[in-house]
C-alpha atoms as a PDB file:
ATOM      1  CA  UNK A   1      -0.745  11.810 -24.096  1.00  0.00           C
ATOM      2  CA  UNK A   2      -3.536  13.089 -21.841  1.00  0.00           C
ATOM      3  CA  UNK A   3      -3.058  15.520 -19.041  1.00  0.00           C
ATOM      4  CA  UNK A   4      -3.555  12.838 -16.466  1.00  0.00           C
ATOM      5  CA  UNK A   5      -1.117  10.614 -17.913  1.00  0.00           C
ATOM      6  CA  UNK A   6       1.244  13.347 -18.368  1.00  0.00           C
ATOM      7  CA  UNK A   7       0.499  14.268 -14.328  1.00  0.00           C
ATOM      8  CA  UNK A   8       0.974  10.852 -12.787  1.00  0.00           C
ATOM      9  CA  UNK A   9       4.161  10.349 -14.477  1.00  0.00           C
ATOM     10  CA  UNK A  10       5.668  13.385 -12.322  1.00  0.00           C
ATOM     11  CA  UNK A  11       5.831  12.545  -8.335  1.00  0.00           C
ATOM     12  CA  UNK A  12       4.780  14.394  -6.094  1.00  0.00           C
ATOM     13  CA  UNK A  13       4.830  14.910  -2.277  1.00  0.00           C
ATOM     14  CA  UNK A  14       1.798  12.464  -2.272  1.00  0.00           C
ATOM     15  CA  UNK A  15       3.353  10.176  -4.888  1.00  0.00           C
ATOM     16  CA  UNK A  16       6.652  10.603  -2.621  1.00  0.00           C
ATOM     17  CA  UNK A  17       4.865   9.852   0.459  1.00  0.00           C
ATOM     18  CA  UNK A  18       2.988   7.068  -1.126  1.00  0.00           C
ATOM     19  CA  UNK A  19       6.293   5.607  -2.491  1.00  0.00           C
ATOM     20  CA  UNK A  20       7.838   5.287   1.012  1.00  0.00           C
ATOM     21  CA  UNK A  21       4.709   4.034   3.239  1.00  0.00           C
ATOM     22  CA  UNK A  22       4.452   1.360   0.776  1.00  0.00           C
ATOM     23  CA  UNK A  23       7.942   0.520   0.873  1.00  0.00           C
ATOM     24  CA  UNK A  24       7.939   0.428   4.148  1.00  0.00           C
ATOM     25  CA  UNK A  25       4.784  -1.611   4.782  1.00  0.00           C
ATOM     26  CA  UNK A  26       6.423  -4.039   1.940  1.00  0.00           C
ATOM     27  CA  UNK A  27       9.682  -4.150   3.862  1.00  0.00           C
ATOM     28  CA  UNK A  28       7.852  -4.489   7.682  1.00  0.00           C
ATOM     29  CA  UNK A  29       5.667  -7.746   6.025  1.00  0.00           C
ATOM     30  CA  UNK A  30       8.967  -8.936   4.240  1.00  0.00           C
ATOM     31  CA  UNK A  31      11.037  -9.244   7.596  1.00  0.00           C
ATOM     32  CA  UNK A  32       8.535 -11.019   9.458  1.00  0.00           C
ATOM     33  CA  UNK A  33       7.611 -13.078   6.545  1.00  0.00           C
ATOM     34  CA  UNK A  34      12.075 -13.993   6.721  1.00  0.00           C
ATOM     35  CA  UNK A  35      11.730 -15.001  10.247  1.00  0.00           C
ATOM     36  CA  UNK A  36      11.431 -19.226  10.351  1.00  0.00           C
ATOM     37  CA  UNK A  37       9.238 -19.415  13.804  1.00  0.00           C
ATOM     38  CA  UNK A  38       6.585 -17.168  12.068  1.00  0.00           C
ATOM     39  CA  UNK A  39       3.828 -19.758  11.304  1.00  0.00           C
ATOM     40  CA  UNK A  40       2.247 -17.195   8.574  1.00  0.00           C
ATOM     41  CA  UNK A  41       5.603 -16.596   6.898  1.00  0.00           C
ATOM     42  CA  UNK A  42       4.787 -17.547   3.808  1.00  0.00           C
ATOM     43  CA  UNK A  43       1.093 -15.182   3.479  1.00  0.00           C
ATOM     44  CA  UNK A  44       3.924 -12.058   4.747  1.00  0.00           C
ATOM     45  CA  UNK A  45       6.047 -13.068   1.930  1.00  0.00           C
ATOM     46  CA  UNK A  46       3.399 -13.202  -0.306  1.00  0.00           C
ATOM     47  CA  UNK A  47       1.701  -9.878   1.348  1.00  0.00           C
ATOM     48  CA  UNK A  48       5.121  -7.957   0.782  1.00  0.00           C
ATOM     49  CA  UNK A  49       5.674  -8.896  -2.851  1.00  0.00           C
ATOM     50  CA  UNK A  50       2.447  -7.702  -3.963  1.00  0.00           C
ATOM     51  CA  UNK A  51       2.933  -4.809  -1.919  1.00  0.00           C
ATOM     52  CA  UNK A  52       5.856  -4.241  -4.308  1.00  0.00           C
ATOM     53  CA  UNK A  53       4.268  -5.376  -7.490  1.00  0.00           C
ATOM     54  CA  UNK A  54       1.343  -3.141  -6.531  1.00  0.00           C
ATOM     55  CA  UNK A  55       3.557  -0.245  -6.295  1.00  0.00           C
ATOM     56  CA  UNK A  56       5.770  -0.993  -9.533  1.00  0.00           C
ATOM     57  CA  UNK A  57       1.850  -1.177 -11.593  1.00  0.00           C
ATOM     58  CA  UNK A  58       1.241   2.318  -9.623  1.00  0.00           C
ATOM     59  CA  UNK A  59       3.798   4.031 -11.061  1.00  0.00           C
ATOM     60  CA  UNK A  60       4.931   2.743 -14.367  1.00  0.00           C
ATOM     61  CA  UNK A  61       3.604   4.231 -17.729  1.00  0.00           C
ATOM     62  CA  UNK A  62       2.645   1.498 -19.081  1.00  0.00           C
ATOM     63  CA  UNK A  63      -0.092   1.257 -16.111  1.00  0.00           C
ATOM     64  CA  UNK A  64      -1.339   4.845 -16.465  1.00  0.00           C
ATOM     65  CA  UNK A  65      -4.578   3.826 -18.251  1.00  0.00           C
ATOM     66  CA  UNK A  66      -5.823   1.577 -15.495  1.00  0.00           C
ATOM     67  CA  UNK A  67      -3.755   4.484 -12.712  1.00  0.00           C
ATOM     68  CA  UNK A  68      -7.489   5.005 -10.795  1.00  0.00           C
ATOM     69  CA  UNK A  69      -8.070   0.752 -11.003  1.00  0.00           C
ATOM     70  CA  UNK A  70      -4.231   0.185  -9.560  1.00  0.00           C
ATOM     71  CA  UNK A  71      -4.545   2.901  -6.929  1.00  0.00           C
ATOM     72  CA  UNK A  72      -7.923   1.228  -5.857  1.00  0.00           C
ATOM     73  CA  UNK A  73      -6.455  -2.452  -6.005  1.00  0.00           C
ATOM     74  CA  UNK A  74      -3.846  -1.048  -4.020  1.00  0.00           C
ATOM     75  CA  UNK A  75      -5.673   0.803  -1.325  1.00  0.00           C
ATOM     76  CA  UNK A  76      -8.231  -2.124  -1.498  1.00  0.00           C
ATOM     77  CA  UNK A  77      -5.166  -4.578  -0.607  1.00  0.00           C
ATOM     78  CA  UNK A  78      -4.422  -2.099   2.442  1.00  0.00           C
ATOM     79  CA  UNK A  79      -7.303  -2.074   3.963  1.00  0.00           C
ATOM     80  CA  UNK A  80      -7.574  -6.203   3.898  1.00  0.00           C
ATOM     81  CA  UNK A  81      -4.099  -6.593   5.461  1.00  0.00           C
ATOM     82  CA  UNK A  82      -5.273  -4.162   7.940  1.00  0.00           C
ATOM     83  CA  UNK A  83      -8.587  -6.160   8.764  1.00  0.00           C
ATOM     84  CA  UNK A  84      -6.721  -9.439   8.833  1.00  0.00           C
ATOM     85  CA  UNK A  85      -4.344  -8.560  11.045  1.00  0.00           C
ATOM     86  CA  UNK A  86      -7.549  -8.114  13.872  1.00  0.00           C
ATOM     87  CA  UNK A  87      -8.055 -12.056  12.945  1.00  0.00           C
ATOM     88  CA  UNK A  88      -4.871 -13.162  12.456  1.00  0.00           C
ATOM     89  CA  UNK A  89      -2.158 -10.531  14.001  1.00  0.00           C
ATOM     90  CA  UNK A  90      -1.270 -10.556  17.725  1.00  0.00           C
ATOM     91  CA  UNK A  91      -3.734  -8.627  18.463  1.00  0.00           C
ATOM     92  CA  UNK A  92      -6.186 -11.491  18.509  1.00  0.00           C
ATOM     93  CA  UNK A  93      -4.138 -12.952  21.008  1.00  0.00           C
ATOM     94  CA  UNK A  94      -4.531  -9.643  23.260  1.00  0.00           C
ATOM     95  CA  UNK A  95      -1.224  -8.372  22.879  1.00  0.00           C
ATOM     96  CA  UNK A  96      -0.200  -4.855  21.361  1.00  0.00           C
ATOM     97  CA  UNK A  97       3.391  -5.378  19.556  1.00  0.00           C
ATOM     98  CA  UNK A  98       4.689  -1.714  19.008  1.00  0.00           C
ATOM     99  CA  UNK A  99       6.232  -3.484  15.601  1.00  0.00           C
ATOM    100  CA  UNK A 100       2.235  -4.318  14.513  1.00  0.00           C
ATOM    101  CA  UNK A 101       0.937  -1.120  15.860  1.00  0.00           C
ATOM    102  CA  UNK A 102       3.856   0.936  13.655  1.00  0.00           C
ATOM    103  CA  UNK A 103       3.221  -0.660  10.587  1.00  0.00           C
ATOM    104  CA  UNK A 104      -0.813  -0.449  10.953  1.00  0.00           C
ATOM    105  CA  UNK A 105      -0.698   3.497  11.541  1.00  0.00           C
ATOM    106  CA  UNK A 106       1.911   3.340   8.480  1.00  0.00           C
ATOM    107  CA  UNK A 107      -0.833   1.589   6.524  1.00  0.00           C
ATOM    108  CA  UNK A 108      -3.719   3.718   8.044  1.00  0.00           C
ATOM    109  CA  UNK A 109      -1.485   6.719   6.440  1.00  0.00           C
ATOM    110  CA  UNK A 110      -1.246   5.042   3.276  1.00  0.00           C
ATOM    111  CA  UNK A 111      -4.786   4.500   2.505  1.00  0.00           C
ATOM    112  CA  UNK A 112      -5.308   7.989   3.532  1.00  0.00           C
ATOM    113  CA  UNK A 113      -2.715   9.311   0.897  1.00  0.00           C
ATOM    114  CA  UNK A 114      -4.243   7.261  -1.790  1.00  0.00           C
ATOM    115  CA  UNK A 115      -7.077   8.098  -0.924  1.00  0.00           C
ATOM    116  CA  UNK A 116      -6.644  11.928  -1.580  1.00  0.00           C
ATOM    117  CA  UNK A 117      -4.691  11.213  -4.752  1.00  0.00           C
ATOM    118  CA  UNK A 118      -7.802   9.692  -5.567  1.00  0.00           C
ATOM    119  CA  UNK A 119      -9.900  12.420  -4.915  1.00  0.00           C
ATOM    120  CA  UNK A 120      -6.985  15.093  -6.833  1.00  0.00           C
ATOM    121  CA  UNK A 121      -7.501  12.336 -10.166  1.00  0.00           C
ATOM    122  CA  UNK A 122     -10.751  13.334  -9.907  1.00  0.00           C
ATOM    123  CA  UNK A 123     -10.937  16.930  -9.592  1.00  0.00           C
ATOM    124  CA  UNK A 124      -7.729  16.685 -12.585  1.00  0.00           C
ATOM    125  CA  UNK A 125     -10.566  15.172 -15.012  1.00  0.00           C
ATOM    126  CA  UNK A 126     -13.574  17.128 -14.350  1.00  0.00           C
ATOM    127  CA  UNK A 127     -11.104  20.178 -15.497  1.00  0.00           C
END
């Protein structure tokens, strides 16, 4: 088993932190996606789930060949939910819910965390 493999399977304070942001993201998209007035509640369902999925394929062994591609699909999928939610979120409609604004700066720390275990990957295979 390589060293990376060997590395991603132990978590870390940036594995912890990216384990909970996630969740929490996952969970924030899930409740609204529950609520029957929410005329997008099925795309928050959907956005929550593979928020989950995402995070199952980030951490299981069986993933840790494609770890860099999952991380990448994952912060890709972050930044999109972000951007939509300037076309679609209430902020289009010129309102700032504290509930949207949470969840965005939880999602803005997210990408930043993957982000940097991107770049530690990195430096762990040029060793």
């Amino acid at each position: 088993m390589s060293q990376l493999v060997r590395n991603r399977t132990r978590i870390d304070a940036i594995g912890i932190g990216i384990v909970i942001l996630t969740l929490i993201t996952a969970i924030a998209h899930l409740y609204i996606g529950s609520k029957p007035d929410e005329e997008l509640h099925t795309w928050f369902l959907l956005n929550g789930l593979g928020y989950l999925g995402l995070l199952v394929a980030f951490f299981l062994p069986q993933f840790a060949q494609v770890h860099s591609l999952v991380r990448w699909a994952l912060l890709g999928y972050t930044l999109l939910t972000i951007i939509l939610w300037f076309f679609l979120g209430s902020i289009k409609d010129g309102q700032l819910d504290p509930f949207d604004i949470t969840v965005k700066v939880v999602e803005a720390v997210l990408v930043i965390l993957l982000f940097i275990d991107s770049r530690r990957d990195t430096r762990r295979l040029a060793l």
